[in-house]
PDB file of N, CA and C in Angstrom:
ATOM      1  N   UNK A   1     -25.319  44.536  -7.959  1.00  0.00           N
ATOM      2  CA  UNK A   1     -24.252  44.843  -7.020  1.00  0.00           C
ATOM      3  C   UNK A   1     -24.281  43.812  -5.890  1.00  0.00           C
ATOM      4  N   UNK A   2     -23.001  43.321  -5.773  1.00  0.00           N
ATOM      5  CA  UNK A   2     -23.371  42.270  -4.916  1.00  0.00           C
ATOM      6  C   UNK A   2     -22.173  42.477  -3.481  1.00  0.00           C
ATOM      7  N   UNK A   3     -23.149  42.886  -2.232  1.00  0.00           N
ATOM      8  CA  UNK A   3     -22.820  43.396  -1.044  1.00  0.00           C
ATOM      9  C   UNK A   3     -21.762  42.694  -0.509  1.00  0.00           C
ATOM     10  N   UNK A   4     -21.818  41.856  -0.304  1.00  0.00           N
ATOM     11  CA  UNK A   4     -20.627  41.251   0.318  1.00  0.00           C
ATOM     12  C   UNK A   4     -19.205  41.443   0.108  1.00  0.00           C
ATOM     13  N   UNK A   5     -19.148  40.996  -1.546  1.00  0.00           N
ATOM     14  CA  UNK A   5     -18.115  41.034  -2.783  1.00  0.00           C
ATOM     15  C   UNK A   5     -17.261  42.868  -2.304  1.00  0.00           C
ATOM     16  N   UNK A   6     -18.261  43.537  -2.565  1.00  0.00           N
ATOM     17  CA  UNK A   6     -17.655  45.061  -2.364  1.00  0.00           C
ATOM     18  C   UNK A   6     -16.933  45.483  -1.018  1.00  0.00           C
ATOM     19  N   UNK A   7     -17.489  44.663  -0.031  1.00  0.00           N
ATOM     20  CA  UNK A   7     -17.342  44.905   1.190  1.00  0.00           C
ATOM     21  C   UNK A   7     -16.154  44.017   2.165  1.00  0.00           C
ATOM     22  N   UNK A   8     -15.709  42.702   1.201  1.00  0.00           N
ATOM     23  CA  UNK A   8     -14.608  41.948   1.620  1.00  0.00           C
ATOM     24  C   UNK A   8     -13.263  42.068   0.977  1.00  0.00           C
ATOM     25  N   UNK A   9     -13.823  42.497  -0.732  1.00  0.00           N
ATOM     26  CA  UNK A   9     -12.865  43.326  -1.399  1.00  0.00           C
ATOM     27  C   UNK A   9     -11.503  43.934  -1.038  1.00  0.00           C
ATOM     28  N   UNK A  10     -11.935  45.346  -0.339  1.00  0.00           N
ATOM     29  CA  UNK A  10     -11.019  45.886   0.126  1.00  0.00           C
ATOM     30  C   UNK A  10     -10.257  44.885   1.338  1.00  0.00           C
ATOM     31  N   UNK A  11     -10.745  44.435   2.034  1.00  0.00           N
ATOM     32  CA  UNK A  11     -10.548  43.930   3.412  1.00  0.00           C
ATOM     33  C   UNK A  11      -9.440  42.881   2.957  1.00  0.00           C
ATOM     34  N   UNK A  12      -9.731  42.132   1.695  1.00  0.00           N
ATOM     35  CA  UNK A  12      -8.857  40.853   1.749  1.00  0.00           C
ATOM     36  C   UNK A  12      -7.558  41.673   1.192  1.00  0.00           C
ATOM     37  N   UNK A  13      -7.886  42.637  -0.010  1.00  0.00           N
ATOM     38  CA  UNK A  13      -6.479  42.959  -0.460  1.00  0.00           C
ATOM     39  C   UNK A  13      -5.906  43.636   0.257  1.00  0.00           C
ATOM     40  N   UNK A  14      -6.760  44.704   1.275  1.00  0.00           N
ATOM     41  CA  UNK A  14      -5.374  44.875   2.478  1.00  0.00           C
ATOM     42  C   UNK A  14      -4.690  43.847   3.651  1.00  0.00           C
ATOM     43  N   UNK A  15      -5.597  42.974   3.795  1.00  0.00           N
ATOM     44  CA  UNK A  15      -5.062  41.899   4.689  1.00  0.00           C
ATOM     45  C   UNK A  15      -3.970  40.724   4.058  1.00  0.00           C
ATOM     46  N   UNK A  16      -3.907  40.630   3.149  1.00  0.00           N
ATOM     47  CA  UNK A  16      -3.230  39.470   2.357  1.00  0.00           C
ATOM     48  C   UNK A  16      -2.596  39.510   0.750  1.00  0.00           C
ATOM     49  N   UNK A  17      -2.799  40.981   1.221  1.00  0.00           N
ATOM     50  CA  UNK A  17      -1.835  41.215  -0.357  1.00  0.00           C
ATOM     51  C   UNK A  17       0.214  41.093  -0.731  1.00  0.00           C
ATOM     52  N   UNK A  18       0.282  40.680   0.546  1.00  0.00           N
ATOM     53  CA  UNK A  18       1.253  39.790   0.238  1.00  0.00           C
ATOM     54  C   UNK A  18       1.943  38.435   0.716  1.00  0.00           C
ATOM     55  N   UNK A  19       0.462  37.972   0.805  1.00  0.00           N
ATOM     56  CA  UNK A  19       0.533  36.669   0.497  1.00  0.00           C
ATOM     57  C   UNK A  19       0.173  35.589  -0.399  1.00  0.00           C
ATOM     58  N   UNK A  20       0.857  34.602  -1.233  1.00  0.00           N
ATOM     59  CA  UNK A  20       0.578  33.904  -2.307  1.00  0.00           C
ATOM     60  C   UNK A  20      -0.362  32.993  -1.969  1.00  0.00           C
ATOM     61  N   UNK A  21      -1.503  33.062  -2.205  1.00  0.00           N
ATOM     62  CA  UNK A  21      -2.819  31.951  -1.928  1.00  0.00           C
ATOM     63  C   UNK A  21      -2.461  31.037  -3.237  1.00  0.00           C
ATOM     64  N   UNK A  22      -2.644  29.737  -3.120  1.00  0.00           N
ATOM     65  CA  UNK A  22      -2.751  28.800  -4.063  1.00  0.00           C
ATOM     66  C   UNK A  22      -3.829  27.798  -3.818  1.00  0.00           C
ATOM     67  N   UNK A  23      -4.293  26.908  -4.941  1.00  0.00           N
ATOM     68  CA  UNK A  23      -5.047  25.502  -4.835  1.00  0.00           C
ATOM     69  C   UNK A  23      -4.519  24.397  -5.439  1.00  0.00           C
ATOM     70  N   UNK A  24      -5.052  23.422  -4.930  1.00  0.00           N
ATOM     71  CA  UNK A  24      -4.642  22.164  -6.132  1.00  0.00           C
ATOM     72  C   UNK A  24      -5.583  21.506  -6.695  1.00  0.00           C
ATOM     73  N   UNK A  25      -5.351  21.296  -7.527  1.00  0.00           N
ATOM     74  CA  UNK A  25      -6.637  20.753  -8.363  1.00  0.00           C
ATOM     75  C   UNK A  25      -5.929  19.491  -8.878  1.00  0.00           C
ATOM     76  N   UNK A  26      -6.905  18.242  -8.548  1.00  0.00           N
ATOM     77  CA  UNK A  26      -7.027  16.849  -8.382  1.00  0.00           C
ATOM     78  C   UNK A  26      -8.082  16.276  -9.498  1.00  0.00           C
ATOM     79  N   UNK A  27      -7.319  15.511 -10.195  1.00  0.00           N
ATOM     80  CA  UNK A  27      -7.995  15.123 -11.429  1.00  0.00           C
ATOM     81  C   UNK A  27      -9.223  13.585 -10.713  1.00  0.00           C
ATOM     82  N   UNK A  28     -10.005  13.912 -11.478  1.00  0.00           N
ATOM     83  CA  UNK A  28     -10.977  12.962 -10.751  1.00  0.00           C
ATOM     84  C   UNK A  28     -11.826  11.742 -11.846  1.00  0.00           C
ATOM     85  N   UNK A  29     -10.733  11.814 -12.846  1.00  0.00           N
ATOM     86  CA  UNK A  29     -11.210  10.649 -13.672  1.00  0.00           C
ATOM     87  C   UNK A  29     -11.015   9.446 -12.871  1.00  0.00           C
ATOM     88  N   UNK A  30     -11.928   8.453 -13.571  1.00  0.00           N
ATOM     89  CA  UNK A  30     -12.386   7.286 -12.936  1.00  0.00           C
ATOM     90  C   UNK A  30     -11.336   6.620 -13.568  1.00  0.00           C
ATOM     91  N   UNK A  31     -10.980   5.053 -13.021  1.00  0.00           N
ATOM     92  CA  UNK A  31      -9.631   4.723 -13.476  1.00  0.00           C
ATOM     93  C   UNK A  31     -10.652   3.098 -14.470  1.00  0.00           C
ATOM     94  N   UNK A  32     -10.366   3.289 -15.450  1.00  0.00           N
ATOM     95  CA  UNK A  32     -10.655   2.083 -15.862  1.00  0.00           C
ATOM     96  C   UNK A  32     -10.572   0.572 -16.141  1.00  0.00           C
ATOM     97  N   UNK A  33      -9.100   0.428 -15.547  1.00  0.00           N
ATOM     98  CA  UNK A  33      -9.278  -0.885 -15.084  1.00  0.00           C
ATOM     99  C   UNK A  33      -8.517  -0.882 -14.232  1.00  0.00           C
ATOM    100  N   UNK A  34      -8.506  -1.355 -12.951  1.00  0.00           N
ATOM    101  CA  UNK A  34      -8.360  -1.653 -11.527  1.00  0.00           C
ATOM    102  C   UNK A  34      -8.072  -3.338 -11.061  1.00  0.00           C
ATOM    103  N   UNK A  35      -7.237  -3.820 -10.838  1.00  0.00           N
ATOM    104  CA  UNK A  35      -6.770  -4.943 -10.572  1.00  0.00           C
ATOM    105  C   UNK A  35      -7.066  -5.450  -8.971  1.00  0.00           C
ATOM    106  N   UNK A  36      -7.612  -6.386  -9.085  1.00  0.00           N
ATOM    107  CA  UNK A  36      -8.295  -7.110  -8.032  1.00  0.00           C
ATOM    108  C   UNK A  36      -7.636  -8.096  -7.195  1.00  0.00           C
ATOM    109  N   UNK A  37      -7.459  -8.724  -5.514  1.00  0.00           N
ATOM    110  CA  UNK A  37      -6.634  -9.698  -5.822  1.00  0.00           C
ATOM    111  C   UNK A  37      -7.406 -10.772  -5.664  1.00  0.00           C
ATOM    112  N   UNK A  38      -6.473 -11.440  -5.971  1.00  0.00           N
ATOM    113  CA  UNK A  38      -6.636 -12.962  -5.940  1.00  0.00           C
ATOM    114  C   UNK A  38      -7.277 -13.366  -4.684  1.00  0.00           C
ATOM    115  N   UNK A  39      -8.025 -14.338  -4.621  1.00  0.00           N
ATOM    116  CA  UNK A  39      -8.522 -14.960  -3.365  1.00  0.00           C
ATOM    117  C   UNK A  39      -7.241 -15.774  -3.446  1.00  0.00           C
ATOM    118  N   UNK A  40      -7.011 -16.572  -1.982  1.00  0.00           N
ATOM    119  CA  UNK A  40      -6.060 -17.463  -1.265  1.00  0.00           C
ATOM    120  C   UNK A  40      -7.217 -18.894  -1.659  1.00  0.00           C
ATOM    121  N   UNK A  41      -6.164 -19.692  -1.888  1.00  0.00           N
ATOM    122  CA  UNK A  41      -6.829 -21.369  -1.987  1.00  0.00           C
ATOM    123  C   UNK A  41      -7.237 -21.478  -0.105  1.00  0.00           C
ATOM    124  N   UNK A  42      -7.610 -21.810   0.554  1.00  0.00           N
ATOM    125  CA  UNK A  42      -8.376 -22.396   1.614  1.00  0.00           C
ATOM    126  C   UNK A  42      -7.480 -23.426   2.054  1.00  0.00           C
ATOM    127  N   UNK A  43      -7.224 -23.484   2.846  1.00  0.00           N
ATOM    128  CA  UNK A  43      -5.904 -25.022   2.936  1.00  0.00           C
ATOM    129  C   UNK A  43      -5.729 -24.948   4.629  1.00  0.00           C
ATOM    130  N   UNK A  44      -6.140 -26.463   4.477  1.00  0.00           N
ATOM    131  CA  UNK A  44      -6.131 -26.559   6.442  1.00  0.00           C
ATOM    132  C   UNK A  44      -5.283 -26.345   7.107  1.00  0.00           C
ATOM    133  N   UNK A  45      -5.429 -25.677   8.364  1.00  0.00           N
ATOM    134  CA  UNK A  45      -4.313 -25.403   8.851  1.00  0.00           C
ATOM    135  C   UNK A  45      -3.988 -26.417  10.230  1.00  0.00           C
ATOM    136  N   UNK A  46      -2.467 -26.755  10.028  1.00  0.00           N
ATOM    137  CA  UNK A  46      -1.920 -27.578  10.946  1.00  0.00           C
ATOM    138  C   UNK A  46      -1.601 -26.541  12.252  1.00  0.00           C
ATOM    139  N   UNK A  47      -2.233 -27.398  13.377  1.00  0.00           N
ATOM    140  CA  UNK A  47      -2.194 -26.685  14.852  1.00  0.00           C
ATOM    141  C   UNK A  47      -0.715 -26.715  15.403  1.00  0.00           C
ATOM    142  N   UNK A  48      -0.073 -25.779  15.311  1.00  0.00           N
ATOM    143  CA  UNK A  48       1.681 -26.246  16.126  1.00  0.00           C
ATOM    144  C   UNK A  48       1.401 -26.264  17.597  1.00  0.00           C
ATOM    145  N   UNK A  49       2.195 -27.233  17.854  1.00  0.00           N
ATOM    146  CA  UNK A  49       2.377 -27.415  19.148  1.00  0.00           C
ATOM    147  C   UNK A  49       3.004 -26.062  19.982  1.00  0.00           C
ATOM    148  N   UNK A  50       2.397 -25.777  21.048  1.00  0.00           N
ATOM    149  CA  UNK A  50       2.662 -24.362  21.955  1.00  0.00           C
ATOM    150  C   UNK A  50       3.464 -24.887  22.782  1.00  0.00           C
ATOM    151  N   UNK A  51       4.117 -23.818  23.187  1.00  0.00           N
ATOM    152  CA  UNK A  51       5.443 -24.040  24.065  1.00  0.00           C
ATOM    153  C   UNK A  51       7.147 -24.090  23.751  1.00  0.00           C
ATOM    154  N   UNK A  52       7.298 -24.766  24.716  1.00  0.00           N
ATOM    155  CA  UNK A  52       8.877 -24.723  24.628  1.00  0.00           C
ATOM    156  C   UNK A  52       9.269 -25.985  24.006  1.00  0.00           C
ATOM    157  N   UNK A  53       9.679 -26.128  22.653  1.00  0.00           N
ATOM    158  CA  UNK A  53      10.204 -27.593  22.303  1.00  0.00           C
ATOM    159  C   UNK A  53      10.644 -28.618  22.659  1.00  0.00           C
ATOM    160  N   UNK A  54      10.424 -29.616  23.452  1.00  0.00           N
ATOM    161  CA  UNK A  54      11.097 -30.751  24.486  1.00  0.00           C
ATOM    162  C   UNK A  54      12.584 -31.513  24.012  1.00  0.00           C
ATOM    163  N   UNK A  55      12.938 -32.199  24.718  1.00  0.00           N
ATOM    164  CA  UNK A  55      14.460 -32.047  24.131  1.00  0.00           C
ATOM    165  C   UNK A  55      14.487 -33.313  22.976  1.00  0.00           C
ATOM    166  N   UNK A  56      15.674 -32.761  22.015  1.00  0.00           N
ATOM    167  CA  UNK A  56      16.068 -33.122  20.963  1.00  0.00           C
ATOM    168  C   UNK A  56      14.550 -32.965  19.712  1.00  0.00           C
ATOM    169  N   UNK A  57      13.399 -32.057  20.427  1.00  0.00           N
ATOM    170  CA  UNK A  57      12.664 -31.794  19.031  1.00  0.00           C
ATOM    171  C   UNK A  57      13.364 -30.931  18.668  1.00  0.00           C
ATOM    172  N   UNK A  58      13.167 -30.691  17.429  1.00  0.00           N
ATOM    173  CA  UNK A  58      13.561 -29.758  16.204  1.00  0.00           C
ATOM    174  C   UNK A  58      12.056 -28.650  15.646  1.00  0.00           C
ATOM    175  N   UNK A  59      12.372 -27.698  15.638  1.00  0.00           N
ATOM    176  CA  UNK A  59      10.963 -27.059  15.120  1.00  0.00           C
ATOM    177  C   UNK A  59      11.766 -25.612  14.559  1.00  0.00           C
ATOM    178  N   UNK A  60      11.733 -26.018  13.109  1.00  0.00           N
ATOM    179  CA  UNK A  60      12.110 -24.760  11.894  1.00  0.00           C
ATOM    180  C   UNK A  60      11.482 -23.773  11.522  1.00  0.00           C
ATOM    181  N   UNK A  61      11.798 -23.137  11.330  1.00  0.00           N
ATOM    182  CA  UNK A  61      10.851 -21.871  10.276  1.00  0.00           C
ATOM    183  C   UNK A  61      11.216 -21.938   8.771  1.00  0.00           C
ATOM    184  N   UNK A  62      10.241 -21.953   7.785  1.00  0.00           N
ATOM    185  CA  UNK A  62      11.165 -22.461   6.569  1.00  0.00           C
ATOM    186  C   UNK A  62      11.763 -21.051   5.966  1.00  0.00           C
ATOM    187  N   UNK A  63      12.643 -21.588   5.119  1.00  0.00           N
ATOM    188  CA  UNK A  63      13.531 -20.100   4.816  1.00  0.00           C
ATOM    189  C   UNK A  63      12.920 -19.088   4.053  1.00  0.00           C
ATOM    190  N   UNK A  64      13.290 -18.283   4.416  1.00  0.00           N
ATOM    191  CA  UNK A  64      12.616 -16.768   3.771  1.00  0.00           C
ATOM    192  C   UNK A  64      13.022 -16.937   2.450  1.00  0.00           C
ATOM    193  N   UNK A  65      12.883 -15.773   1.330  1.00  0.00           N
ATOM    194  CA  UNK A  65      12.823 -15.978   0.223  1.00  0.00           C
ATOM    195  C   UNK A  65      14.471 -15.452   0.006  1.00  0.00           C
ATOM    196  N   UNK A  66      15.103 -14.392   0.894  1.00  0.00           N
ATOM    197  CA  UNK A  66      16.471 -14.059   0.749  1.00  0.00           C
ATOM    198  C   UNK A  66      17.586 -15.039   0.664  1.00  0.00           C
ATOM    199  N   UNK A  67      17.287 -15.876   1.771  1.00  0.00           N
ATOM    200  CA  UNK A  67      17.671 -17.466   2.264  1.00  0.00           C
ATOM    201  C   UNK A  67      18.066 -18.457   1.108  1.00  0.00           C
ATOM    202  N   UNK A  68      16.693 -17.990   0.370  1.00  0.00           N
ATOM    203  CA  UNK A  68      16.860 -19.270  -0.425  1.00  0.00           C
ATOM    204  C   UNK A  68      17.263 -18.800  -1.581  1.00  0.00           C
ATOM    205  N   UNK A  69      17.122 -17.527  -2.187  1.00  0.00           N
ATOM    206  CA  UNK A  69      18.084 -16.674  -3.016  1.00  0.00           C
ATOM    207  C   UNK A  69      19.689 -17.226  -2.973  1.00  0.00           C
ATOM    208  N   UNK A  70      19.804 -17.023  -1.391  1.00  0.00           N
ATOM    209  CA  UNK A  70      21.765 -17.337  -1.507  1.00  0.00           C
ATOM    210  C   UNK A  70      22.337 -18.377  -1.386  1.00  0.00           C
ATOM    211  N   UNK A  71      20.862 -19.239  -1.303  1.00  0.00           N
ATOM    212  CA  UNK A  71      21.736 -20.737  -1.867  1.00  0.00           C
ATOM    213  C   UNK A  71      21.500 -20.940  -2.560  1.00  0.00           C
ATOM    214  N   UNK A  72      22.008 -20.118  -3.967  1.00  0.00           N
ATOM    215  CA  UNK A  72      22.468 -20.781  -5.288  1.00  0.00           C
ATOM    216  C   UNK A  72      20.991 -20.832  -6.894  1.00  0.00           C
ATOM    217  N   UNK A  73      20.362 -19.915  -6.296  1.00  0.00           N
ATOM    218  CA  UNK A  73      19.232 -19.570  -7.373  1.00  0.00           C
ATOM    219  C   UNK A  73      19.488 -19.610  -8.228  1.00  0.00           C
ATOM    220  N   UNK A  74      19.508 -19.393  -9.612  1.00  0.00           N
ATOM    221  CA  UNK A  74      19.821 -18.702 -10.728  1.00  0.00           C
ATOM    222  C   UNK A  74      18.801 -17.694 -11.011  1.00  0.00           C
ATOM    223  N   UNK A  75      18.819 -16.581 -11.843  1.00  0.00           N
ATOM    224  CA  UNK A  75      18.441 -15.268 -11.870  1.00  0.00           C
ATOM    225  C   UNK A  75      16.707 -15.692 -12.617  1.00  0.00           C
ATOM    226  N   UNK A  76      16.722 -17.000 -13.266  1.00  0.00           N
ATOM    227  CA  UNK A  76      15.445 -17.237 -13.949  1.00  0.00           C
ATOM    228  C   UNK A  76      14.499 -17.795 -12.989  1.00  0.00           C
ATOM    229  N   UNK A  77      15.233 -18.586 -12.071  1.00  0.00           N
ATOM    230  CA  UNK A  77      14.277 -19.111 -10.527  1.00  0.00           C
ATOM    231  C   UNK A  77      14.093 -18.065  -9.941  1.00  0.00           C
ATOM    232  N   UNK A  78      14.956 -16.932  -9.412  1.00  0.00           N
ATOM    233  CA  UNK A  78      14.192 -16.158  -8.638  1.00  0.00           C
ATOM    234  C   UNK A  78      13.534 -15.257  -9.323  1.00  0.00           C
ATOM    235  N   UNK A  79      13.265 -14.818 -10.406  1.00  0.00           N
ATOM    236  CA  UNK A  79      12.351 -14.593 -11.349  1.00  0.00           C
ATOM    237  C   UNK A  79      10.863 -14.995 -11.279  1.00  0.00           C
ATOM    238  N   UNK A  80      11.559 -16.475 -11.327  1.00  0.00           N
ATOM    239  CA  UNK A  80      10.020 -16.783 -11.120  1.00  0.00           C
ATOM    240  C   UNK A  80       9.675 -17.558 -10.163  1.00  0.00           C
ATOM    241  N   UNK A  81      10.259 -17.130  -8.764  1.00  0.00           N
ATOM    242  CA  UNK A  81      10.122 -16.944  -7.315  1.00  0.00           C
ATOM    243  C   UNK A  81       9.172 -15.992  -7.008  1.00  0.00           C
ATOM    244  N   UNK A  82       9.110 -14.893  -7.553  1.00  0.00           N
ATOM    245  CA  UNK A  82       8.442 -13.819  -7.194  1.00  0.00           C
ATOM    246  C   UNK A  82       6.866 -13.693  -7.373  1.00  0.00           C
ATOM    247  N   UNK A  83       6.120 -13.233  -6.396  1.00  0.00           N
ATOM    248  CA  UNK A  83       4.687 -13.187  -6.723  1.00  0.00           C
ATOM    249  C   UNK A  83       4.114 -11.970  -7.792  1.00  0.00           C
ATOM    250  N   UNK A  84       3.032 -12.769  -8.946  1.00  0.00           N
ATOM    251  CA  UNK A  84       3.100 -11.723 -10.256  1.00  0.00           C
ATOM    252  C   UNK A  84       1.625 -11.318 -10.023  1.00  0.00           C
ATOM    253  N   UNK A  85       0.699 -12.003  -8.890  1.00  0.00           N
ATOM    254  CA  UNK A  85      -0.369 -11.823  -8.577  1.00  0.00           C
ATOM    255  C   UNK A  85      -0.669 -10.355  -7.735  1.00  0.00           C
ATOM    256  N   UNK A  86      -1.596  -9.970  -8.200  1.00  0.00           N
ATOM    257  CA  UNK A  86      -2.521  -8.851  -6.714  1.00  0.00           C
ATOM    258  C   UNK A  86      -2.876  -9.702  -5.200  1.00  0.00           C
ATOM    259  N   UNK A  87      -2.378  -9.958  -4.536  1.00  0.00           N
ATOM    260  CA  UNK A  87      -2.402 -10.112  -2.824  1.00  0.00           C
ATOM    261  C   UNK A  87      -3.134  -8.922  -2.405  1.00  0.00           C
ATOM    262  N   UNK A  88      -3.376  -7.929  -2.659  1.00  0.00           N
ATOM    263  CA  UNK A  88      -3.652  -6.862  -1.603  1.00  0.00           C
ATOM    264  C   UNK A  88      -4.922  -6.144  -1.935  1.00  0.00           C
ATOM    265  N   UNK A  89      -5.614  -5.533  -1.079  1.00  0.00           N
ATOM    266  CA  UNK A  89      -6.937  -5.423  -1.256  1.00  0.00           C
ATOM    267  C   UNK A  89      -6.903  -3.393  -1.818  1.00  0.00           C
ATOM    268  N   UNK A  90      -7.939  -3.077  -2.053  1.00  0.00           N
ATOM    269  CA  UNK A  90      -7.968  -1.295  -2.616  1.00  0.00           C
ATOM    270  C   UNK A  90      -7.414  -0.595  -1.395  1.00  0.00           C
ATOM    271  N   UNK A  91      -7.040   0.620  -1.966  1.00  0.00           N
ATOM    272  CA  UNK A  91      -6.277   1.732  -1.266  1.00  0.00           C
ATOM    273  C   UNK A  91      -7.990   2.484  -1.161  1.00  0.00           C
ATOM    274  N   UNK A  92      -8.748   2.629   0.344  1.00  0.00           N
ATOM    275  CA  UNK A  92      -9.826   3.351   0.370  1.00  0.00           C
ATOM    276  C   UNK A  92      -9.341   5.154   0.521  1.00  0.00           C
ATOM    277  N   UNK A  93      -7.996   5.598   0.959  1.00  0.00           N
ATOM    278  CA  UNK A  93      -8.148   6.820   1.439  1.00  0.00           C
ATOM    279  C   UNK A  93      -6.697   6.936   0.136  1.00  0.00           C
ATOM    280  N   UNK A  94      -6.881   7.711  -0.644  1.00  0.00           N
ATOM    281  CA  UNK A  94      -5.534   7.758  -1.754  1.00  0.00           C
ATOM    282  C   UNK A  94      -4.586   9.261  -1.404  1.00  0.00           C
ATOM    283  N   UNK A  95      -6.007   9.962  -0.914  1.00  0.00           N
ATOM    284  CA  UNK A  95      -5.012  11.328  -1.020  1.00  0.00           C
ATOM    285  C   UNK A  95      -4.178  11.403   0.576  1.00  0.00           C
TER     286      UNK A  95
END
């Protein structure tokens, strides 16, 4: 006979008998293959000049990838415009 069990028994089914208790249950298989990314090549970096551009310099930003989409891509370049690599490092918190 186990004391507790007998003694919370009553207590829960009058306290919460109409309410729907549920759980979820989370599958916890291990994933077997997991994609890694890529390291970046290392490539020196040029120091830009700080400040306000002096007159008649020019200083661009090169065009985004939308940019260069609407001048005149075809559907197989921006195809293979696109990055097919892992860039990004593991998801530590999933749930």
């Amino acid at each position: 006979m186990n004391i507790p069990n007998v003694f919370m028994q009553p207590l829960s089914e009058g306290y919460l008998a109409k309410q729907l208790i549920g759980h979820i249950s989370r599958d916890s298989t291990a994933i077997s293959v997991r994609e890694k990314p890529v390291k970046k090549a290392v490539t020196p970096v040029v120091k830009k000049k700080r400040g306000r551009p002096e007159k008649g310099e020019e200083r661009g930003k090169g065009l985004v990838r939308l940019e260069r989409q609407s001048a005149g891509m075809s559907l197989a370049q921006m195809k293979a415009d696109l990055p097919t690599l892992c860039r990004v490092g593991v998801f530590h918190r999933i749930h």
